[in-house]
C-alpha atoms as a PDB file:
ATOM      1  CA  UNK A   1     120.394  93.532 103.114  1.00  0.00           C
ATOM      2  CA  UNK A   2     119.809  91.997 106.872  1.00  0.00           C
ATOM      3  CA  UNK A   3     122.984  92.605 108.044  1.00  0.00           C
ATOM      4  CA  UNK A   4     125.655  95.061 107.311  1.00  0.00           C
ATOM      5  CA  UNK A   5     127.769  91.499 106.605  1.00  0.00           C
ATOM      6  CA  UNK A   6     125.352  90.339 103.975  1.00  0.00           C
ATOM      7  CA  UNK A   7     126.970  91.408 100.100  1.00  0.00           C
ATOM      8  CA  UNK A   8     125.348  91.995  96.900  1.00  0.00           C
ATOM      9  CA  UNK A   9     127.207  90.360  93.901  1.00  0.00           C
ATOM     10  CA  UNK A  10     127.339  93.995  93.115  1.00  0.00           C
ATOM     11  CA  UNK A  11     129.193  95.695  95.704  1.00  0.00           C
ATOM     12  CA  UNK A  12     132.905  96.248  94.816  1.00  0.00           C
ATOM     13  CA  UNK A  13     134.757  95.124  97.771  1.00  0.00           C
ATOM     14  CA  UNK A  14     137.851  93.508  96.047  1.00  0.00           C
ATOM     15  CA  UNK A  15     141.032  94.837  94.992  1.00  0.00           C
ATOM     16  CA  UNK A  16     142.540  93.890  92.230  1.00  0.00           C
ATOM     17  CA  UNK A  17     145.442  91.628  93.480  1.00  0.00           C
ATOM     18  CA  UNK A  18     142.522  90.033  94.839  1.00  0.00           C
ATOM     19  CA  UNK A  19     140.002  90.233  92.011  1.00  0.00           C
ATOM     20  CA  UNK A  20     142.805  88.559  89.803  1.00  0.00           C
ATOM     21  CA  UNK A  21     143.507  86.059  92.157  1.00  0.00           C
ATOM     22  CA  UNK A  22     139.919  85.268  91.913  1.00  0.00           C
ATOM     23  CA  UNK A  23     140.020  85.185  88.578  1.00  0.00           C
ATOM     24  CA  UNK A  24     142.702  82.937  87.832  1.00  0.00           C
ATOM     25  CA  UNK A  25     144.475  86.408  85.906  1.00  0.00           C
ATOM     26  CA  UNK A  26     146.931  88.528  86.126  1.00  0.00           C
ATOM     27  CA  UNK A  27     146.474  92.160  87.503  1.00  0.00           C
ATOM     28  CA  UNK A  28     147.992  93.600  84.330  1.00  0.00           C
ATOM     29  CA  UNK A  29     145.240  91.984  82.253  1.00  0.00           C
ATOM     30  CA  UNK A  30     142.480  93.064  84.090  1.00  0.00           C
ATOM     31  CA  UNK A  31     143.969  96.327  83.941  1.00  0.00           C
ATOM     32  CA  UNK A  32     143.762  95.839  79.625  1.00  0.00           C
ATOM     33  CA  UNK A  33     140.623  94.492  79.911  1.00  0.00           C
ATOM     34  CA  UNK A  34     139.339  97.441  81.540  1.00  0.00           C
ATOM     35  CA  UNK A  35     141.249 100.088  79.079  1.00  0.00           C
ATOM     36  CA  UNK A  36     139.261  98.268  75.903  1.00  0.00           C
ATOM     37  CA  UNK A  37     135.555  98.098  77.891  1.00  0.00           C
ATOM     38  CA  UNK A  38     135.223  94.435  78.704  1.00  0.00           C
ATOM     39  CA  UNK A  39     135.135  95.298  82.945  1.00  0.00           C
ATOM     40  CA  UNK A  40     134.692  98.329  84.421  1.00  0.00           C
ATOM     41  CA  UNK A  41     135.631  97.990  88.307  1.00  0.00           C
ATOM     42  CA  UNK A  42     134.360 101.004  90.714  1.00  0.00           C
ATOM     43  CA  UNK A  43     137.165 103.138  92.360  1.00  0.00           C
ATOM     44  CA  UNK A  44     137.717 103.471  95.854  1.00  0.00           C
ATOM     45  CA  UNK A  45     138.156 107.388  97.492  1.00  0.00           C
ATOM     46  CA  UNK A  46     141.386 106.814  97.036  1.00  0.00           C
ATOM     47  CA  UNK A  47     141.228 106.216  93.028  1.00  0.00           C
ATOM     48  CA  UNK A  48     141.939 102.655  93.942  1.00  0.00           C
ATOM     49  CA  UNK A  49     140.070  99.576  91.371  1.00  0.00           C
ATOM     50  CA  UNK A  50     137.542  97.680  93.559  1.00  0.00           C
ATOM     51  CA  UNK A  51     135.940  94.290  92.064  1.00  0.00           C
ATOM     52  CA  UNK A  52     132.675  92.998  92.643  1.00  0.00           C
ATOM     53  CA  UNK A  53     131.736  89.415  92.507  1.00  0.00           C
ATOM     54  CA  UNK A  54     129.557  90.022  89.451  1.00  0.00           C
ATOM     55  CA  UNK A  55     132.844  91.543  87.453  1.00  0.00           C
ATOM     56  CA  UNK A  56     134.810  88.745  88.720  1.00  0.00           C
ATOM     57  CA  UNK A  57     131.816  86.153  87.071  1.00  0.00           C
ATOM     58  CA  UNK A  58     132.345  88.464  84.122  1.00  0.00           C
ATOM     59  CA  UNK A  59     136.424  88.245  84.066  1.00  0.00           C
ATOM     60  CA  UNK A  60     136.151  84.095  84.042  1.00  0.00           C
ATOM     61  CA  UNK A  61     133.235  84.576  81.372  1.00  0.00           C
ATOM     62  CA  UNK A  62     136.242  86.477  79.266  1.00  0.00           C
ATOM     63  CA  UNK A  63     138.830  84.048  80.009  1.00  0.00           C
ATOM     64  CA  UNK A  64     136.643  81.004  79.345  1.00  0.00           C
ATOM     65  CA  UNK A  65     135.510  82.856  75.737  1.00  0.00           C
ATOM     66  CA  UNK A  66     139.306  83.860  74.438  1.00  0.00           C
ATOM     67  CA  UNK A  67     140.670  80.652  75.746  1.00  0.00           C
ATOM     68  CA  UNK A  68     138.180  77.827  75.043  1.00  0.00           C
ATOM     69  CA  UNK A  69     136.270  79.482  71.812  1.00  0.00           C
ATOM     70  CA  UNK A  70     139.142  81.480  70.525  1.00  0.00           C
ATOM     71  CA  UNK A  71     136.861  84.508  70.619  1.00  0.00           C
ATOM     72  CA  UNK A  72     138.983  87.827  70.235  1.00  0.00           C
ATOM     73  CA  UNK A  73     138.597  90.804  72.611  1.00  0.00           C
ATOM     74  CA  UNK A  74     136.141  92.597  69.966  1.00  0.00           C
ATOM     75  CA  UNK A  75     133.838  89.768  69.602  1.00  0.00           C
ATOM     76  CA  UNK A  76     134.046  89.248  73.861  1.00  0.00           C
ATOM     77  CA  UNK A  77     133.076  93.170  74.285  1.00  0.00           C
ATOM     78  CA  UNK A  78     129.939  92.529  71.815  1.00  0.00           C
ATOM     79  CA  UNK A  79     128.261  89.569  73.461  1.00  0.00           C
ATOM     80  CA  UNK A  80     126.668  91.343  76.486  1.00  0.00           C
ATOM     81  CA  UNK A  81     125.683  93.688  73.915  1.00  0.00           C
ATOM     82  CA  UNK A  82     123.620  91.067  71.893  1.00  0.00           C
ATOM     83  CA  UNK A  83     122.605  88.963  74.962  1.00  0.00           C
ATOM     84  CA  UNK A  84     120.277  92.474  76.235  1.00  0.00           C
ATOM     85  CA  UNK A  85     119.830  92.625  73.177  1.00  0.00           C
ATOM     86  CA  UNK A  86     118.156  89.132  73.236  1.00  0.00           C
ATOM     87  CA  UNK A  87     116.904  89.649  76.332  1.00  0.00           C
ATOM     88  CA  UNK A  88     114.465  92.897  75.065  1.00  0.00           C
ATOM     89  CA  UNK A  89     113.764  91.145  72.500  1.00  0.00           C
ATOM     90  CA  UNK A  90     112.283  88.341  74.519  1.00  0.00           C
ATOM     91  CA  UNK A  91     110.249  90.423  76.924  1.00  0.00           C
ATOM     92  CA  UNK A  92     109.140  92.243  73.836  1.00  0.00           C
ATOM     93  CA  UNK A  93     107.911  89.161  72.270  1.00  0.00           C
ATOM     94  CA  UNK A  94     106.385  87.980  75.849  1.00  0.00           C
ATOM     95  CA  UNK A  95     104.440  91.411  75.864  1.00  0.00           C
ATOM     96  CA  UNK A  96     103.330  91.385  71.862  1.00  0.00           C
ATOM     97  CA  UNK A  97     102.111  87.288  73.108  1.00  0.00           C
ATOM     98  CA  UNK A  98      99.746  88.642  75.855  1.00  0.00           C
ATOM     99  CA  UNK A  99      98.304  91.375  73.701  1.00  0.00           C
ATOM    100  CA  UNK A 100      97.623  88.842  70.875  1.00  0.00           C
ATOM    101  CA  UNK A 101      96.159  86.517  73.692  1.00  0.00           C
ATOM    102  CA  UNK A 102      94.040  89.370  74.741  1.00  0.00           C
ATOM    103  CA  UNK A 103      92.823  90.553  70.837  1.00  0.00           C
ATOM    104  CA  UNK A 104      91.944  87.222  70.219  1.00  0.00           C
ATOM    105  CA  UNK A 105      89.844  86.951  73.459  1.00  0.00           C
ATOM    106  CA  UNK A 106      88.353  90.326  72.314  1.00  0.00           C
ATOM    107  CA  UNK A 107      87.657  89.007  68.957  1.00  0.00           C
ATOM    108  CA  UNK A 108      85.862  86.040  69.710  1.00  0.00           C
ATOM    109  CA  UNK A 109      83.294  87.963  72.058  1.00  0.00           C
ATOM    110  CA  UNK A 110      83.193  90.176  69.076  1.00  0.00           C
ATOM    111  CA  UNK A 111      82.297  87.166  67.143  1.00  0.00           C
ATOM    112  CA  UNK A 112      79.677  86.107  69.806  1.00  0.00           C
ATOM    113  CA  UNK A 113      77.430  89.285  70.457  1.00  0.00           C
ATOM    114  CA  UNK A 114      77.707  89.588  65.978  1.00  0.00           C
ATOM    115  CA  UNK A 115      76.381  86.185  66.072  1.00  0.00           C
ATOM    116  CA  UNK A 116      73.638  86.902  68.949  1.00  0.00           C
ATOM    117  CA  UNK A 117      72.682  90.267  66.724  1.00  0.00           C
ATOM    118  CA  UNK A 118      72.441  87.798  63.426  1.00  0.00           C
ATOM    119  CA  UNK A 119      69.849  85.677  65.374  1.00  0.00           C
ATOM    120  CA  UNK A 120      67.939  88.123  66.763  1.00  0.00           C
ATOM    121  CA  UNK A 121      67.957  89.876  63.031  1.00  0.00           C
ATOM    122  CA  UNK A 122      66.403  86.532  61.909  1.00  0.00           C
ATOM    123  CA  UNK A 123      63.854  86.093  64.709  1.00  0.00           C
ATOM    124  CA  UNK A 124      60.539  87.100  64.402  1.00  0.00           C
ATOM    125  CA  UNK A 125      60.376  90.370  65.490  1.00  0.00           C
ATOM    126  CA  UNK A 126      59.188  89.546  69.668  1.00  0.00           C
ATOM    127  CA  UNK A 127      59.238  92.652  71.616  1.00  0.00           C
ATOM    128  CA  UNK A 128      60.650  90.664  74.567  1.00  0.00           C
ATOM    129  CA  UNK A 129      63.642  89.759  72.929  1.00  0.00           C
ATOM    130  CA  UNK A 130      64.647  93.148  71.951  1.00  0.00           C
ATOM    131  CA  UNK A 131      68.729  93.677  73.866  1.00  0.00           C
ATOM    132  CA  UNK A 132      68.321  96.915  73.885  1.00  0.00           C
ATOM    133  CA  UNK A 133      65.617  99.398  74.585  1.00  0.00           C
ATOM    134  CA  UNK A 134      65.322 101.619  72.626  1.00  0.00           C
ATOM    135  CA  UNK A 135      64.525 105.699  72.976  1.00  0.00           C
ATOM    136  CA  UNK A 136      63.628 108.397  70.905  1.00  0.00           C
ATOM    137  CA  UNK A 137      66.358 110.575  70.619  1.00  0.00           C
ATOM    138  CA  UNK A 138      65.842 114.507  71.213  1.00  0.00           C
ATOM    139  CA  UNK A 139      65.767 114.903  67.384  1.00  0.00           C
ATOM    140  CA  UNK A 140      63.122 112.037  67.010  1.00  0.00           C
ATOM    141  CA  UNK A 141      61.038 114.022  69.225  1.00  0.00           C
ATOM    142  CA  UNK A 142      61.397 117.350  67.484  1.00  0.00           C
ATOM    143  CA  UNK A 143      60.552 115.836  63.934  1.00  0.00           C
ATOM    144  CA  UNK A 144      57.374 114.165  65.355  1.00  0.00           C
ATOM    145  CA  UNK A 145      56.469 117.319  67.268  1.00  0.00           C
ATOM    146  CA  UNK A 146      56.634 119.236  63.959  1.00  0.00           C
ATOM    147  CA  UNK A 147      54.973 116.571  61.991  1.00  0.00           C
ATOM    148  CA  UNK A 148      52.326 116.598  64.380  1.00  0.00           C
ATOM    149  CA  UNK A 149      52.044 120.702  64.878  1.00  0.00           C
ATOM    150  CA  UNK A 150      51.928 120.195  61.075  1.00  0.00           C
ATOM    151  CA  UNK A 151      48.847 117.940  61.066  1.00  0.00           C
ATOM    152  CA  UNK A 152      46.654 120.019  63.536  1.00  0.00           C
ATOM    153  CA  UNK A 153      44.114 122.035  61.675  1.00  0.00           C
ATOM    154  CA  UNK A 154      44.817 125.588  60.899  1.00  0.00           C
ATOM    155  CA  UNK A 155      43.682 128.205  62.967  1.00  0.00           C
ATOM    156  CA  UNK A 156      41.454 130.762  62.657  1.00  0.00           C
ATOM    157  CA  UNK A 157      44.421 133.646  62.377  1.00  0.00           C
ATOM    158  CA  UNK A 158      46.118 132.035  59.505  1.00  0.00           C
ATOM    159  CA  UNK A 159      45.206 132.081  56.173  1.00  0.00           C
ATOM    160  CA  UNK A 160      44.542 128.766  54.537  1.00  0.00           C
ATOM    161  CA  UNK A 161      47.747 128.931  52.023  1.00  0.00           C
ATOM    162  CA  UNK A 162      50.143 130.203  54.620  1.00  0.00           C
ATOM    163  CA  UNK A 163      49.329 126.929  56.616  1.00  0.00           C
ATOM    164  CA  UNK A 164      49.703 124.468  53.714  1.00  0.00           C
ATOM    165  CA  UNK A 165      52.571 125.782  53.202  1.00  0.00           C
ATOM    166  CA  UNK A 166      54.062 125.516  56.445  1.00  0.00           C
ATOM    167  CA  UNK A 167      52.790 121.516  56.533  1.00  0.00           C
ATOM    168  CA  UNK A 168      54.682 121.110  53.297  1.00  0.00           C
ATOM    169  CA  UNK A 169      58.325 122.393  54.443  1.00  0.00           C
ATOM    170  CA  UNK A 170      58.048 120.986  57.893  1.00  0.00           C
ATOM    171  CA  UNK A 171      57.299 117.685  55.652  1.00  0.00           C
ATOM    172  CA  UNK A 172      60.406 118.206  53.663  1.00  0.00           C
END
């Protein structure tokens, strides 16, 4: 708020003479309405009701309901219920939309780099066109440094069976 004359449609400013006024109702009714839940008006220090504009939109809403749809008190107090309700359900349905938008985006550049990889597989094998290059991990390295420690000829401090056997295991 600008101004300390500017009003939200929240702020309860009017009493209820006033509010029924506003609402074409009499104050006895409102007062119903609020013992069975359909309004609930702030109090004042004073313990005095106090209206806002939005529970006066909500009073005509119940008047408009019981008088031109013959809808009883019960079935008045459950529609706000169902209409967040609705409402959750909608921005639930407006989130699960985007995350299917996204998984199928996703998907189809899933579909893309599978179908690169399924080319590639089929080419003939070209060095150049390799995506990734590719290193010899730390146990790649160990198994050719024992294959090749394996291979070297024996030396003069071990006998000729202990080193065979030592080529075979490593080999295994």
């Amino acid at each position: 708020m600008s101004s300390p004359y500017d009003m939200s449609d929240d702020m309860p400013v009017y009493v209820i003479s006033v509010a029924a006024s506003l609402s074409g109702m009499h104050p006895q009714t409102l007062r119903g309405y609020e013992r069975v839940g359909l309004v609930t008006p702030r109090r004042s220090s004073g313990g005095g009701r106090r209206y806002s504009m939005r529970d006066i939109l909500m009073l005509r809403e119940i008047q408009r309901l019981s008088q031109e749809e013959g809808i009883n008190l019960n079935g008045i107090k459950r529609i706000p219920d169902l209409e967040r309700e609705l409402q959750q359900a909608r921005l639930m349905a407006a989130q699960f939309h985007s995350e299917v938008s996204q998984l199928r985006v996703e998907l189809e550049s899933t579909r893309a780099v599978a179908a690169r990889l399924a080319h590639l597989r089929r080419a003939p094998a070209d060095p150049a066109a390799a995506l990734v290059p590719v290193r010899p991990t730390t146990t790649q390295i160990a198994i050719r440094y024992a294959v090749a420690q394996a291979t070297v000829p024996a030396q003069d401090t071990l006998p000729a069976q202990d080193a065979s056997t030592s080529s075979q295991e490593t080999s295994e």
